[in-house]
Protein backbone atom coordinates (compact mmCIF):
# COMPACT_ATOMS: atom_id res chain seq x y z
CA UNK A 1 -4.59 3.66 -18.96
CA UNK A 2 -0.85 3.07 -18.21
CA UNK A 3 1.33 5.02 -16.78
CA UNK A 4 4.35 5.82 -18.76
CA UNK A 5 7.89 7.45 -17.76
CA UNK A 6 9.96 9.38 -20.77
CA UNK A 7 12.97 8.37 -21.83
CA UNK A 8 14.66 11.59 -21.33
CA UNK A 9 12.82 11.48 -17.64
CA UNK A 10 14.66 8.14 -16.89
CA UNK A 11 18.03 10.08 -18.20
CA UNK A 12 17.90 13.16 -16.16
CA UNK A 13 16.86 11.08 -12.82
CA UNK A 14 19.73 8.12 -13.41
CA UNK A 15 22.56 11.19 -14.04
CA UNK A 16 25.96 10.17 -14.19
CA UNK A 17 25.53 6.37 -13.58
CA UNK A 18 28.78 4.17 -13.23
CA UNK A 19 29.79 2.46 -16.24
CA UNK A 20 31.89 -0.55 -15.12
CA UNK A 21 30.40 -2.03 -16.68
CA UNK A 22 27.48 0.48 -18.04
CA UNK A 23 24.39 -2.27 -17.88
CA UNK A 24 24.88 -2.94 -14.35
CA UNK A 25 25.58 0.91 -13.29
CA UNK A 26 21.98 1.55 -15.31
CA UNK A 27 20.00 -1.49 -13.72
CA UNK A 28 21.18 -0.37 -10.03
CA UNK A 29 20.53 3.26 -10.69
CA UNK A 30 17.06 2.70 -12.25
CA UNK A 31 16.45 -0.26 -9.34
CA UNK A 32 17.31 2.49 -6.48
CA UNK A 33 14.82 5.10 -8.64
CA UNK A 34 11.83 2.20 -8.28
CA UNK A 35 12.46 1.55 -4.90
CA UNK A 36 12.72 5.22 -3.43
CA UNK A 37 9.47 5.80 -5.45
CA UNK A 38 10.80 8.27 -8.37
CA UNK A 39 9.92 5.72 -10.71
CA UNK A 40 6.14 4.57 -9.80
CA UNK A 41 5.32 0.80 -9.48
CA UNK A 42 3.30 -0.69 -12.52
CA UNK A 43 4.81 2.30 -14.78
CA UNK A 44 5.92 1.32 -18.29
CA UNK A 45 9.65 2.37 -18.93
CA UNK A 46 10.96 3.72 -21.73
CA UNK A 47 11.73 1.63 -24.79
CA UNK A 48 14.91 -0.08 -25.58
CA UNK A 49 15.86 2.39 -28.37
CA UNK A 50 13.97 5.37 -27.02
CA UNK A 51 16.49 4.84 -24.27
CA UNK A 52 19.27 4.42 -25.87
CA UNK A 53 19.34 7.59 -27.74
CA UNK A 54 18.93 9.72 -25.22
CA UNK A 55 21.68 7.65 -22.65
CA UNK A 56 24.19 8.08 -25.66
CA UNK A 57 24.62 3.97 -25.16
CA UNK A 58 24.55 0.66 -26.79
CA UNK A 59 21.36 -1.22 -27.43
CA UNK A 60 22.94 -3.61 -25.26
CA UNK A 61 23.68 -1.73 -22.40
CA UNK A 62 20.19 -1.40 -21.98
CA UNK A 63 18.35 -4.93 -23.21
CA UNK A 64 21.20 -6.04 -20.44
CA UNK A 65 19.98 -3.66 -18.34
CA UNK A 66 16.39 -4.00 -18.73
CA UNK A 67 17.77 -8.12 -18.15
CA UNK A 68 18.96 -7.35 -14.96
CA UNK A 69 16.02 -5.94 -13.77
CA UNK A 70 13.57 -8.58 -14.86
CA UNK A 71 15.81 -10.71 -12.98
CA UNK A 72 15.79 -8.76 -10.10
CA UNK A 73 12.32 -8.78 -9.68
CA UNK A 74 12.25 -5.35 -10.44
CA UNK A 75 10.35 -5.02 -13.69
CA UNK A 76 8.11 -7.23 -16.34
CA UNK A 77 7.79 -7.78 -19.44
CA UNK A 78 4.17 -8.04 -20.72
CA UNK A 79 3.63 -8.96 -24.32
CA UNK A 80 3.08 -6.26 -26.73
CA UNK A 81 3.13 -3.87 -23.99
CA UNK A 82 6.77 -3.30 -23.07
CA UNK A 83 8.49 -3.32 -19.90
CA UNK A 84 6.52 -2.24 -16.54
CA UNK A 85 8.58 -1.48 -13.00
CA UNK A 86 7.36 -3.58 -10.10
CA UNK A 87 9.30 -4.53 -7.05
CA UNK A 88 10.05 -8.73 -5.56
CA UNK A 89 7.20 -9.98 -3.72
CA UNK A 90 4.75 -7.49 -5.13
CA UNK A 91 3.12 -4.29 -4.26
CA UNK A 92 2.07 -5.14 -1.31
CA UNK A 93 6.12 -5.80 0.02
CA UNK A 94 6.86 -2.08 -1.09
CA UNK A 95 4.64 -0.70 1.98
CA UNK A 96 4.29 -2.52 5.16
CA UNK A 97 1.19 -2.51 7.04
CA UNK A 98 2.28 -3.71 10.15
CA UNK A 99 0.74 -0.36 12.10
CA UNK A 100 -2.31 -1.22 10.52
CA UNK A 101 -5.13 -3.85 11.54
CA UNK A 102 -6.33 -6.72 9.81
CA UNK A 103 -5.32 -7.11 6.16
CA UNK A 104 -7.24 -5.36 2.52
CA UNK A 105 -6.56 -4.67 -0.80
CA UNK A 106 -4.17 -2.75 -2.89
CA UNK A 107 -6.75 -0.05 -2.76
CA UNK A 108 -5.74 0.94 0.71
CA UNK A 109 -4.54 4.61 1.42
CA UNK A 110 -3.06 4.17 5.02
CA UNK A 111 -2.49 7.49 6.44
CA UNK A 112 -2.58 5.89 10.06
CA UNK A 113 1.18 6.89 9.55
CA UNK A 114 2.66 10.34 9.47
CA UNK A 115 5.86 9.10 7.52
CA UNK A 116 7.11 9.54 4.09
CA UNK A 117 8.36 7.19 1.40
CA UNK A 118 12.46 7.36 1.37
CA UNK A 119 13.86 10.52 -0.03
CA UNK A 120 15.95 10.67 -2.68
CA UNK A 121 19.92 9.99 -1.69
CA UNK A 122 18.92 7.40 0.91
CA UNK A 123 19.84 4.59 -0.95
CA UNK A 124 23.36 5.83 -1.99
CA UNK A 125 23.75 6.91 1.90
CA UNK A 126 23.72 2.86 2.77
CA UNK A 127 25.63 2.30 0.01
CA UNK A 128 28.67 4.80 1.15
CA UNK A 129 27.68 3.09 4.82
CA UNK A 130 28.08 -0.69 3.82
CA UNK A 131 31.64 0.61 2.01
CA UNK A 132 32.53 1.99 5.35
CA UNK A 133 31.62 -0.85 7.99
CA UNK A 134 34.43 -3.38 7.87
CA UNK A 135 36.42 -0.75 9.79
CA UNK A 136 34.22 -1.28 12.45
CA UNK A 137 33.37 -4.99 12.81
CA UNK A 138 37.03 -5.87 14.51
CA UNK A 139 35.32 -4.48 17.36
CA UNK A 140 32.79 -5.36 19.67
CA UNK A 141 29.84 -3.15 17.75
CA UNK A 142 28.36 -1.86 21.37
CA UNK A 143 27.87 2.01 21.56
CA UNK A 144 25.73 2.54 24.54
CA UNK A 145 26.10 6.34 23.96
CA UNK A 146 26.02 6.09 20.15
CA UNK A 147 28.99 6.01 18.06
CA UNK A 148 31.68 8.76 18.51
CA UNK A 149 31.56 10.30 14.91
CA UNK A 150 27.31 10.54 15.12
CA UNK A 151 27.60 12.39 18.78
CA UNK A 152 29.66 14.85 17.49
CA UNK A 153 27.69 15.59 14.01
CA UNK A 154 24.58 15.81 16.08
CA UNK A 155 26.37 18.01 18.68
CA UNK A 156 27.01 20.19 15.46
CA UNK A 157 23.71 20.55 14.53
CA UNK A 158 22.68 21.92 17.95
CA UNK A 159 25.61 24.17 18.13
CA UNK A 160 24.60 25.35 14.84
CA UNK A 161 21.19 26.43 16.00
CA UNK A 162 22.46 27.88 19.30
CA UNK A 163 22.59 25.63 22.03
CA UNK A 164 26.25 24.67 22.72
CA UNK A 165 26.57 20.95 22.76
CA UNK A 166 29.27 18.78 23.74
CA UNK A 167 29.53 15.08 21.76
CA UNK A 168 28.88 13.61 25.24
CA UNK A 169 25.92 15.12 25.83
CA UNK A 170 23.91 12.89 22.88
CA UNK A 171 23.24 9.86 23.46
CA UNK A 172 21.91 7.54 20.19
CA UNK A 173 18.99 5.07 19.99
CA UNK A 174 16.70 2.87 18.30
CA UNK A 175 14.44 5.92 17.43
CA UNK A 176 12.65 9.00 19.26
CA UNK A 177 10.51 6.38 21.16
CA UNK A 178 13.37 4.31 22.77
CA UNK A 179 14.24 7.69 23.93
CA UNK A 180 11.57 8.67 25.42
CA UNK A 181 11.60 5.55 27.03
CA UNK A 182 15.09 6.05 28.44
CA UNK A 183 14.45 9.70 29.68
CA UNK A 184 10.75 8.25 31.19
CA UNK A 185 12.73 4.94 32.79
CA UNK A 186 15.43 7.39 34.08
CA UNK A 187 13.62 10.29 36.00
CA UNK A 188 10.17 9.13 37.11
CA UNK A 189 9.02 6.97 39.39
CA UNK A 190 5.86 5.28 40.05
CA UNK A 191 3.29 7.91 41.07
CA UNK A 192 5.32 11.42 39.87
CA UNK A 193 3.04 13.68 38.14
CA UNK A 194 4.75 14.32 33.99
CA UNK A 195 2.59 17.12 32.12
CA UNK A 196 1.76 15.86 28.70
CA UNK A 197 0.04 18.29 25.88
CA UNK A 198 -3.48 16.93 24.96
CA UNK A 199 -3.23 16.69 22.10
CA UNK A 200 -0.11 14.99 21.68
CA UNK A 201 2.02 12.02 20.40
CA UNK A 202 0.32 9.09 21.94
CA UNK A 203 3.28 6.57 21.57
CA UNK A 204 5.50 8.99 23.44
CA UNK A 205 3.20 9.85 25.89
CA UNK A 206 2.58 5.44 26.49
CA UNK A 207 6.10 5.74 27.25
CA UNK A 208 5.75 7.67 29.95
CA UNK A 209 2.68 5.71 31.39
CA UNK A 210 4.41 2.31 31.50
CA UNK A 211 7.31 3.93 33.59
CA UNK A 212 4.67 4.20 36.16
CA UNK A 213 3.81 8.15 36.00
CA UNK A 214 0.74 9.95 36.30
CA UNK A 215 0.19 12.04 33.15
CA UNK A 216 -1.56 15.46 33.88
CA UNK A 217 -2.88 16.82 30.57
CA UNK A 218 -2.24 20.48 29.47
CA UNK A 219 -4.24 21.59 26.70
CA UNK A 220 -3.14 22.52 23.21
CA UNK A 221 -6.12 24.76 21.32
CA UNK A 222 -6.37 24.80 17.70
CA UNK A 223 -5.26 28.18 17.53
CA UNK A 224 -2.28 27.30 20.04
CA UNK A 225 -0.43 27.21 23.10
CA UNK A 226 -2.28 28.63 26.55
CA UNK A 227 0.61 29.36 28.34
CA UNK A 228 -1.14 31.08 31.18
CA UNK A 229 -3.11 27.95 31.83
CA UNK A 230 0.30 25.25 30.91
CA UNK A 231 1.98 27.88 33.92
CA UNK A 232 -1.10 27.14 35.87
CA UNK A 233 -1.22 23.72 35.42
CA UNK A 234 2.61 23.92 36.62
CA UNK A 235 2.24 25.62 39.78
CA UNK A 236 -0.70 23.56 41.33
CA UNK A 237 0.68 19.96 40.35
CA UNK A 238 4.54 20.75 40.73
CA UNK A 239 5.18 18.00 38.44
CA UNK A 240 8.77 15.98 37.93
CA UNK A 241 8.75 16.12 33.77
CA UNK A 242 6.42 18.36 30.96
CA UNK A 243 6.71 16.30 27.38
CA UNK A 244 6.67 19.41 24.90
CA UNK A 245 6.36 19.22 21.15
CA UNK A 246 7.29 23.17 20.82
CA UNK A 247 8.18 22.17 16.76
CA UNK A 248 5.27 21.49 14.81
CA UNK A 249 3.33 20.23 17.28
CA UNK A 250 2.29 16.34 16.48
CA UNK A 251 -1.14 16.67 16.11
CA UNK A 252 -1.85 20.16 15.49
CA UNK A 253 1.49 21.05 13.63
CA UNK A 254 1.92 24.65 15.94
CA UNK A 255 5.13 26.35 15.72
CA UNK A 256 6.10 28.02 19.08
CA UNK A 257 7.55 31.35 18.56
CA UNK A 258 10.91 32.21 20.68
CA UNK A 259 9.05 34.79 23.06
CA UNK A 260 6.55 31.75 24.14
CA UNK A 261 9.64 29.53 25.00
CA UNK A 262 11.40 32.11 26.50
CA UNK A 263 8.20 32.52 28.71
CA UNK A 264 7.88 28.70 29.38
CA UNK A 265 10.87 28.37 30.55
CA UNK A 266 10.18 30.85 33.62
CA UNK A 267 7.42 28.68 33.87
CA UNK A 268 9.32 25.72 33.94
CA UNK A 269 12.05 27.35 36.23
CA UNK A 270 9.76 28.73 38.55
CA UNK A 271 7.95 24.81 39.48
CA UNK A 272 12.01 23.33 38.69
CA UNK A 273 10.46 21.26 36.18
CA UNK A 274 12.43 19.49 34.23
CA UNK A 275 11.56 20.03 30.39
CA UNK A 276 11.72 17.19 27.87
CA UNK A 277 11.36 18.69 24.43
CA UNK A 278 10.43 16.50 21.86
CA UNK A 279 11.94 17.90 18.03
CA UNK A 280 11.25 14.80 15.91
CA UNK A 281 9.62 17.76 13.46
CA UNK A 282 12.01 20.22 13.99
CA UNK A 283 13.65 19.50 10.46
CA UNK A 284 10.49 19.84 8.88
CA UNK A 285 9.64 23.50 7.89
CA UNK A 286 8.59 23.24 4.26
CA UNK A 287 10.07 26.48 3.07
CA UNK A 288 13.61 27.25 2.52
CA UNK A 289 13.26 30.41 4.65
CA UNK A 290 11.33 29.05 7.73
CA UNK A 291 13.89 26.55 7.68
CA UNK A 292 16.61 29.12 8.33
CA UNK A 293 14.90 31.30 10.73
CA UNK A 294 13.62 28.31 13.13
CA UNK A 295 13.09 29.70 16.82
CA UNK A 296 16.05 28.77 19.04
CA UNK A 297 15.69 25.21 21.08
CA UNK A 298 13.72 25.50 23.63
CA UNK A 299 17.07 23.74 25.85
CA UNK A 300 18.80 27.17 25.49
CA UNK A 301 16.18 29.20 27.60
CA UNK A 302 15.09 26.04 29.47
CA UNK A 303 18.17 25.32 32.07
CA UNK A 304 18.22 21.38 32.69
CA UNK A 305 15.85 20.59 29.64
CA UNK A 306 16.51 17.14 27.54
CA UNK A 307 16.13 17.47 24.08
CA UNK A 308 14.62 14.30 22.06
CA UNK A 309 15.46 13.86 18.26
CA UNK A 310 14.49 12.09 15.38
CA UNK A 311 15.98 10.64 11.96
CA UNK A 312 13.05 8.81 11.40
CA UNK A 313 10.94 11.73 10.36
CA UNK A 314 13.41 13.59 8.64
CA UNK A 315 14.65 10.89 6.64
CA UNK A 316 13.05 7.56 6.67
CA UNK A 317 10.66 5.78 8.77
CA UNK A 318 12.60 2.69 8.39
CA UNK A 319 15.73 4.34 9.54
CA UNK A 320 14.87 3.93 13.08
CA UNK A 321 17.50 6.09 15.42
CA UNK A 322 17.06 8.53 17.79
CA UNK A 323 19.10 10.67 20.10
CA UNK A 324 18.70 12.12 23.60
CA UNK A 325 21.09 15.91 23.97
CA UNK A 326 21.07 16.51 27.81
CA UNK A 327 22.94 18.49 30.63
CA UNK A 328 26.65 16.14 30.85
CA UNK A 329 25.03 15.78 34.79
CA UNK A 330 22.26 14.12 33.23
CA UNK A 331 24.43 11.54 31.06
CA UNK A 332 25.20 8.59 33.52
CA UNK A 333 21.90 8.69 35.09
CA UNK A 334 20.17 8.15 31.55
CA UNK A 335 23.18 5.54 30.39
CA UNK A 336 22.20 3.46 33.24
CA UNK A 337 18.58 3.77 32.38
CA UNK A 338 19.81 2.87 28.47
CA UNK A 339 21.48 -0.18 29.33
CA UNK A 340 18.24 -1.97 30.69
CA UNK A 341 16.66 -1.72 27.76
CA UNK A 342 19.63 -1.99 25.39
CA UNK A 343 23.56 -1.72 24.59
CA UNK A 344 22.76 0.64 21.16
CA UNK A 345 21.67 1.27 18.74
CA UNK A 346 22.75 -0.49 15.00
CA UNK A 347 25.99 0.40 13.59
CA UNK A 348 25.23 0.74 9.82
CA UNK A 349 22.23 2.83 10.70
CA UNK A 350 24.15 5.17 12.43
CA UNK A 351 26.80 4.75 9.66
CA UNK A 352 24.01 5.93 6.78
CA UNK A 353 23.10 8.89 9.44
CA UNK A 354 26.65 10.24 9.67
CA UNK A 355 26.51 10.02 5.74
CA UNK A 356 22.55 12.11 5.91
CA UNK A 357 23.58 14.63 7.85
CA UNK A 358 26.69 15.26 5.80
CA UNK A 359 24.69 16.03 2.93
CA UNK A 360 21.07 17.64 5.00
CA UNK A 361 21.78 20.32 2.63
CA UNK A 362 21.30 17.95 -0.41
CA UNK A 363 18.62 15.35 1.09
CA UNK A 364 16.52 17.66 3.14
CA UNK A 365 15.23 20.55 0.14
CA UNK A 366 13.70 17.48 -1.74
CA UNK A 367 12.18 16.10 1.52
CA UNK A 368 10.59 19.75 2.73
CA UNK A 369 9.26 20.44 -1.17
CA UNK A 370 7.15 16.59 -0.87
CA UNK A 371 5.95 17.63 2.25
CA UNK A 372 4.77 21.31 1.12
CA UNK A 373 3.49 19.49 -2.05
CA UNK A 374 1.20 16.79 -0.13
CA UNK A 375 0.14 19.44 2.17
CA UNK A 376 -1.16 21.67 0.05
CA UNK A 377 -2.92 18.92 -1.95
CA UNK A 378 -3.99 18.08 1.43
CA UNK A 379 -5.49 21.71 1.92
CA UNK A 380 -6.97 21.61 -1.64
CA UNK A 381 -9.07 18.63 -1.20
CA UNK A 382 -10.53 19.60 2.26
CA UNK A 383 -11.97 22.82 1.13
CA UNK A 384 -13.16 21.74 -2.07
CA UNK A 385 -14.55 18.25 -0.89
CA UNK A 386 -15.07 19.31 3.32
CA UNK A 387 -15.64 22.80 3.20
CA UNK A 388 -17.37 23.04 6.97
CA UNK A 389 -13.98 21.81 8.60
CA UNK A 390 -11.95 23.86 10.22
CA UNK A 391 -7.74 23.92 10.24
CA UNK A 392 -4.76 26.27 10.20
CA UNK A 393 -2.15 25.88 7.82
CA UNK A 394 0.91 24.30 9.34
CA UNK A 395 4.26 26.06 8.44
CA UNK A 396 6.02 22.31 8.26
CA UNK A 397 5.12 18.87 10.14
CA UNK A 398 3.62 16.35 8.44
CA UNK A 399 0.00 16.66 9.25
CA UNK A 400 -3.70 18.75 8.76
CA UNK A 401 -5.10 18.68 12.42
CA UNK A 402 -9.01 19.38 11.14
CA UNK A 403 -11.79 20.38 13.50
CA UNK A 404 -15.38 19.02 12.48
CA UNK A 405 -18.63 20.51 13.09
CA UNK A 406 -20.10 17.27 15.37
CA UNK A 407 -17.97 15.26 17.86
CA UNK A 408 -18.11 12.75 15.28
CA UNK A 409 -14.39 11.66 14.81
CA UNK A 410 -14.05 8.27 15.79
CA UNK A 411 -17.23 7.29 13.59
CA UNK A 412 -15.73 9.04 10.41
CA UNK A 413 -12.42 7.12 10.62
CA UNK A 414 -14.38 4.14 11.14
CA UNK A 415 -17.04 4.89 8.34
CA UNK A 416 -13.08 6.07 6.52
CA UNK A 417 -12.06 2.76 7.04
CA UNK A 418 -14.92 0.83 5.41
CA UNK A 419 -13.75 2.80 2.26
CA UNK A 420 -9.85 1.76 2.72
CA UNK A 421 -8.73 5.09 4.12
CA UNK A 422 -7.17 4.26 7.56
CA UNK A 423 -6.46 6.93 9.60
CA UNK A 424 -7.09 8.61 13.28
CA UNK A 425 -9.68 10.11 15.62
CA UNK A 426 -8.79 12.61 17.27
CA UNK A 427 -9.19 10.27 20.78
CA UNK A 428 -5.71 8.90 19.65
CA UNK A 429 -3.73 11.83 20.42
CA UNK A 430 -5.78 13.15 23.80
CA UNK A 431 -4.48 12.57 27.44
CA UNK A 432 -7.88 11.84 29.22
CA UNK A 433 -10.51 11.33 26.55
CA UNK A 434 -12.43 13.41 24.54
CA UNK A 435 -10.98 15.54 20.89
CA UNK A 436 -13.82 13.37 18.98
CA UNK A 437 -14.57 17.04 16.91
CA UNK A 438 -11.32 15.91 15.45
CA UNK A 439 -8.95 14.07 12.58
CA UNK A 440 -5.42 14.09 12.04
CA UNK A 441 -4.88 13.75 8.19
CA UNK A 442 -1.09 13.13 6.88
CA UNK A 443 0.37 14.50 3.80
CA UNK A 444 2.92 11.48 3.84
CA UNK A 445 1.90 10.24 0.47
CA UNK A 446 1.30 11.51 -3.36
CA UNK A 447 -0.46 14.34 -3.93
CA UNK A 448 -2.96 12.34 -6.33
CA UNK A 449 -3.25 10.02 -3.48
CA UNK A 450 -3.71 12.39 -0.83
CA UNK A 451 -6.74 13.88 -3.22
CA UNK A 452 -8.73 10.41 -3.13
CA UNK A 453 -7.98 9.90 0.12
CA UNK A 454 -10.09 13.22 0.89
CA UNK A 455 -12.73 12.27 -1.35
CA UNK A 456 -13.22 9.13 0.39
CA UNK A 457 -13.64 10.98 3.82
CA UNK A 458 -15.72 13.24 2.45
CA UNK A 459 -18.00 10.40 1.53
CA UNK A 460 -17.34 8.74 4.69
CA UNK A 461 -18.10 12.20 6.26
CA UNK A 462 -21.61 12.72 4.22
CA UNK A 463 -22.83 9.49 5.26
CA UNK A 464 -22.15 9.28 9.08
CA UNK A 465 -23.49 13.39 9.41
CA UNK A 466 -26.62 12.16 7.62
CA UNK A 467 -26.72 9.52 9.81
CA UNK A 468 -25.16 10.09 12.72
CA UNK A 469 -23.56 7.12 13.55
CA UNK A 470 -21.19 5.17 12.01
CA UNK A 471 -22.45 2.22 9.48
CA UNK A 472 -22.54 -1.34 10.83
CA UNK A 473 -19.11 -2.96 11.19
CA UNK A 474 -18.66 -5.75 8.33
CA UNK A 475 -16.53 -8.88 9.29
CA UNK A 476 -13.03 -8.30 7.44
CA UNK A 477 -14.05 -4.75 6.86
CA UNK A 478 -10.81 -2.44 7.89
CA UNK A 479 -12.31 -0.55 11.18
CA UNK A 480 -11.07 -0.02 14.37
CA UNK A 481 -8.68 3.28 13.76
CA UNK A 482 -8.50 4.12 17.23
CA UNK A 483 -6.53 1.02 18.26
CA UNK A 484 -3.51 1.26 16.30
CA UNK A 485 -0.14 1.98 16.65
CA UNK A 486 -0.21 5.53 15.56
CA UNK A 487 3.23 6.63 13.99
């Protein structure tokens, strides 16, 4: 059956469109609409007349419209069926699968990748950007420490929660993992000990490898932080760094609560270790009151820590900037570590981010209430369909962190894959090995989605626990989970 979107749907999402002249103002706002995902791919829109009453328009301002977007490549017209949204090249252009191995079908649910479609507002964010960059391109376009008008909005936001922060203490990049590249390639050397949670963000935690460090694992339960064994772990390897993940914890999706950090940083203090706290979540709480009662940075009881943040997960995957806040004695050391890897990050990105954080208050609601909604459908599905598996409930991130009954991890995501669900083992995200008892699911994705991509696991996860072993690999078949990029 077809999917359909009302006329008077189409109205209330396209608003106030420009009208100069009407039929383009309607084709961009509708285009925008398909490619931020409001308006589904392969949906029929509504008729020419069923949309022009309710725009209050001329039937030609919307055959012109509906023109424009054939065009465009962003609809078709089928015969005796009406129009149907699409986007140029295909579906398979609207969602790249470059963290993903081999190729498959249209079928595919990849929840390798904890990020979200764009939220609404992103598109008229570039928009406002492109208007504004000819001011800059008289200039060279270099801004090793990130342009001038995004240090100080991102100062803002830190002032804002409590930590005092001077524009020329952030430095911008080409997302959270050139910065932890920078902070890595700027205060380790080959052989320093860096205390990494396990679990944790692998990517970051690569990072910190290649710089030539030895990573000392501090574990992160299910139920939460040990801090009486992180403190231990502290004192007996007296190690230069500790990577922390205090805001919903990537995997696990813990929350640390301000009397923990204030105890860590004793911790921290006591071994002078120098914290590097890593709040790529940190915008993520899913309700509107966590979100104003966050615990305080972990910088402003840590003395010397360096803060890591993210657009990317707040916004858009594809909007790939960074920042690093440190102590201003920190700042040349880590420029000088920046410019060996690069002279800065893009202009019109950080343009569009100037614009996002103008308007957080309007962008980041509708952002929070997807997450909350693909979580919970998230939560549904594994109780109804994967009742033996254990999880908390995150309070915001973007994951389920589930703990099976048999260390059998690895062979459900491969047995997953088989039935074009791609996602990881819990080996991804430890330091030294083992976590096979567990999966990282995403909510990044629809809530109908989300619910077949449980069912599929739980099929997955009924056939390898009969079985005990995952099924033989077939050539072309989409296995392999645990060697991906995992995002």
């Amino acid at each position: 059956m077809s999917r359909t979107v009302s006329a008077q749907r189409v109205a209330t999402l396209v608003g106030d469109f420009p009208r100069t002249p009407a039929y383009v103002g309607l084709a961009d706002r509708v285009r925008v609409l398909i490619g931020d995902g409001r308006i589904g791919l392969d949906v029929r829109l509504p008729s020419e007349r069923e949309l022009t009453a309710v725009l209050d328009v001329s039937r030609t301002t919307v055959t012109r419209a509906y023109d424009v977007l054939r065009e465009t490549g962003y609809a078709e017209a089928r015969r005796g069926a009406g129009t149907f949204t699409r986007v140029p090249g295909g579906r398979r252009r609207a969602h790249d699968r470059a963290l993903m191995p081999g190729t498959g079908g249209d079928d595919v649910i990849d929840l390798n990748c904890a990020a979200h479609s764009a939220p609404p507002g992103l598109m008229e964010a570039y928009q406002r950007a492109t208007e504004q960059l000819p001011a800059y391109l008289g200039g060279p376009g270099y801004f090793p420490l990130g342009m001038p008008a995004l240090q100080a909005r991102i100062a803002a936001g830190y002032d804002a929660r409590g930590l005092p922060t001077l524009p020329e203490q952030v430095m911008v990049t080409a997302g959270a993992l050139a910065a932890a590249s920078v902070v890595a390639r700027a205060f380790t050397a080959p052989g320093e000990r860096v205390v990494v949670e396990s679990p944790t963000y692998p990517n970051a935690t690569e990072a910190v490898r290649h710089a030539g460090a030895r990573l000392v694992p501090a574990a992160v339960d299910p139920d939460g932080w040990d801090l009486d064994a992180l403190a231990a772990t502290l004192r007996q390897t007296s190690p230069r760094l500790a990577y922390l993940i205090p805001d919903f914890q990537n995997p696990t999706g813990h929350l640390m609560p301000d009397a923990q950090r204030e105890e860590l940083a004793l911790a921290l203090a006591r071994t002078r270790t120098v914290a590097v706290v890593d709040e790529a979540h940190q915008a993520l709480a899913h309700s509107p009151a966590l979100a104003a009662a966050m615990p305080r940075p972990l910088a402003s009881s840590a003395d010397g820590a360096i803060t890591i943040g993210s657009a990317s997960k707040a916004f858009w995957g594809g909007l790939r900037l960074g920042w690093v806040r440190a102590p201003l004695a920190h700042m040349d050391r880590l420029l000088q570590a920046r410019v060996g890897l690069d002279l800065g990050a893009p202009v019109l990105e950080q343009l569009v981010l100037c614009d996002l954080l103008d308007r957080a208050d309007e962008v980041l609601p509708v952002h929070r209430e997807r997450l909350a909604a693909g979580r919970d459908a998230v939560v549904d599905a594994v109780r109804t369909h994967l009742p033996d598996w254990r999880f908390r409930v995150p309070e915001g991130g973007l994951a389920l962190w589930c703990e099976l009954p048999a260390p059998l991890g690895t062979a459900v995501t491969e047995e997953a894959a088989r039935r074009d669900v791609v996602l990881a083992p819990g080996p991804v995200f430890a330091v030294e090995g083992g976590l096979d008892r567990f999966v990282r699911i995403p909510w990044t994705a629809s809530p109908e989605t989300l619910t077949e991509a449980v069912r599929r696991l739980a099929a997955a996860w009924d056939h390898v626990a009969r079985t005990d072993r995952p099924a033989p690999h077939r050539p072309g078949s989409r296995s392999g989970a645990g060697r991906v990029v995992v995002a």
